[in-house]
Protein backbone atom coordinates (compact mmCIF):
# COMPACT_ATOMS: atom_id res chain seq x y z
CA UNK A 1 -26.78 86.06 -5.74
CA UNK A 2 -28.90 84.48 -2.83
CA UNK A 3 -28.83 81.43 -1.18
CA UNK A 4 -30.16 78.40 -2.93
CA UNK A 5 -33.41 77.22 -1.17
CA UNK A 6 -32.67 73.65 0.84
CA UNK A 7 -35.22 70.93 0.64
CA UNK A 8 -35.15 68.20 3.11
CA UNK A 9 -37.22 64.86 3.46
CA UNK A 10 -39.54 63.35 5.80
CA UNK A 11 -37.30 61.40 7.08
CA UNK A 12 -34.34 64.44 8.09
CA UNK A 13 -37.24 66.37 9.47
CA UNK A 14 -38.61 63.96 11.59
CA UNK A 15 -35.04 62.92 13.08
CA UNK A 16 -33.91 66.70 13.85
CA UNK A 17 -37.74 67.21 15.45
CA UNK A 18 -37.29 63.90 17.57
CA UNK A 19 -33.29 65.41 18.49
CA UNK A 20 -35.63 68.32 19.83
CA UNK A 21 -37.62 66.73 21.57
CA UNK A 22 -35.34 64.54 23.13
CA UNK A 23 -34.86 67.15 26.17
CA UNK A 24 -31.55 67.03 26.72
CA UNK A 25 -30.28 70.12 24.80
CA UNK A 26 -32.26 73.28 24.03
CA UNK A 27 -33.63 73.68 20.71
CA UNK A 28 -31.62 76.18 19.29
CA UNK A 29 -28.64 74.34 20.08
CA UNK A 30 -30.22 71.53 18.21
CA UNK A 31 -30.80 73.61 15.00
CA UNK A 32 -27.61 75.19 14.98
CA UNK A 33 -25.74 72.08 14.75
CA UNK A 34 -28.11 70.64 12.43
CA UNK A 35 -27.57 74.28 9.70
CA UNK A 36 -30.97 75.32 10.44
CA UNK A 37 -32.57 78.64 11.23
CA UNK A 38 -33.85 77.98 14.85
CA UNK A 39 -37.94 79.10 13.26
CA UNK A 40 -37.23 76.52 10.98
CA UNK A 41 -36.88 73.70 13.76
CA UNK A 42 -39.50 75.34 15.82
CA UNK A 43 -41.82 75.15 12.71
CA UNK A 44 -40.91 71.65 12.19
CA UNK A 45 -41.73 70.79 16.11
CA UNK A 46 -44.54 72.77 15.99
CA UNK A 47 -46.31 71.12 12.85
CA UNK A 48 -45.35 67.66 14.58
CA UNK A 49 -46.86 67.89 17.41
CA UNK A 50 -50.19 69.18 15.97
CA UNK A 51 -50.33 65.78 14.05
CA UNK A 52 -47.28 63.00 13.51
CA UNK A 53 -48.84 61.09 10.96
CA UNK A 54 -49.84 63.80 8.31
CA UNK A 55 -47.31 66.02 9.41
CA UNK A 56 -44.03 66.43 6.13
CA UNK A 57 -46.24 65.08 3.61
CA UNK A 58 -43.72 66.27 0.71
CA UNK A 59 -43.99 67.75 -2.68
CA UNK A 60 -46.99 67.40 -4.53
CA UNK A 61 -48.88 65.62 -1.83
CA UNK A 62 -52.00 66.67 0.04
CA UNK A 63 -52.56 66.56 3.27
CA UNK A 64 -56.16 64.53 4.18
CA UNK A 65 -57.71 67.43 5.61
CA UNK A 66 -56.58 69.92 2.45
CA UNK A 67 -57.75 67.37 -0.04
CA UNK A 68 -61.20 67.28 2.02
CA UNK A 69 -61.33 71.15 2.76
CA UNK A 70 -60.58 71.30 -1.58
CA UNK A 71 -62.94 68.46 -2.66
CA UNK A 72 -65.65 70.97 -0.40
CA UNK A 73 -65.21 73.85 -2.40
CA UNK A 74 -65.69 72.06 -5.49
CA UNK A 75 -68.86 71.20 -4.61
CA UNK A 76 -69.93 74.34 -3.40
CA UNK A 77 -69.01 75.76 -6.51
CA UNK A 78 -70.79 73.41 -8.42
CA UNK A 79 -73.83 73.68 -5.89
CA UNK A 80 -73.96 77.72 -6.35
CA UNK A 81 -73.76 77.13 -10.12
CA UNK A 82 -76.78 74.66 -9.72
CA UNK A 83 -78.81 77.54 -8.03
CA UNK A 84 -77.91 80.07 -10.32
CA UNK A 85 -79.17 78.29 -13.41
CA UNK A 86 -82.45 77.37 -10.83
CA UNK A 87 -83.13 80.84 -10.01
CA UNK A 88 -83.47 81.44 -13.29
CA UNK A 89 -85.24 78.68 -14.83
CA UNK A 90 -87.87 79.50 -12.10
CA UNK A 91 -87.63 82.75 -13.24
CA UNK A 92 -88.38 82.51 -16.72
CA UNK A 93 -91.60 79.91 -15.77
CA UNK A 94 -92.70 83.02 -13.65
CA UNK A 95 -92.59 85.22 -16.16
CA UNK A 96 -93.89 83.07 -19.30
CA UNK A 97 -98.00 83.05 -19.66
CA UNK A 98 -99.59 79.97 -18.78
């Protein structure tokens, strides 16, 4: 049977990234003592440094800019659903004698 998938929390990943970071061993030195799979750590870095404060947001939370990129494509839906029934409303008063 296979491994059993690890979770860790904010908190872990944000130590082990800032162990990383520190400079003064390399990285994969820094995941193997940790038990991780050196990607892993240099996922962890990598999502870090594109943005601290939203970066580990955890288990059923949304990042800010995937709740804005999914409130978006509601409304598009609902937008294209709008023209739809438009196009052919319009269409039936272009058809019907005056």
């Amino acid at each position: 049977m296979g491994k059993k998938r690890r979770r860790f929390d904010r908190a872990y990943k944000v130590e082990a990234v800032r162990a990383a970071l520190r400079g003064d061993r390399p990285q994969n030195e820094v995941a193997r003592d940790l038990g991780l799979n050196q990607e892993t750590l240099y996922r962890w870095v990598r999502e870090f440094r594109d943005d601290a404060s939203q970066s580990f947001p955890g288990n059923g939370r949304v990042k800010d800019r995937d709740r804005e990129v999914e409130q978006l494509r509601r409304e598009v839906h609902r937008l294209e659903a709008e023209n739809a029934f438009l196009k052919k409303v319009s269409a039936f008063f272009a058809k019907s004698p005056r």
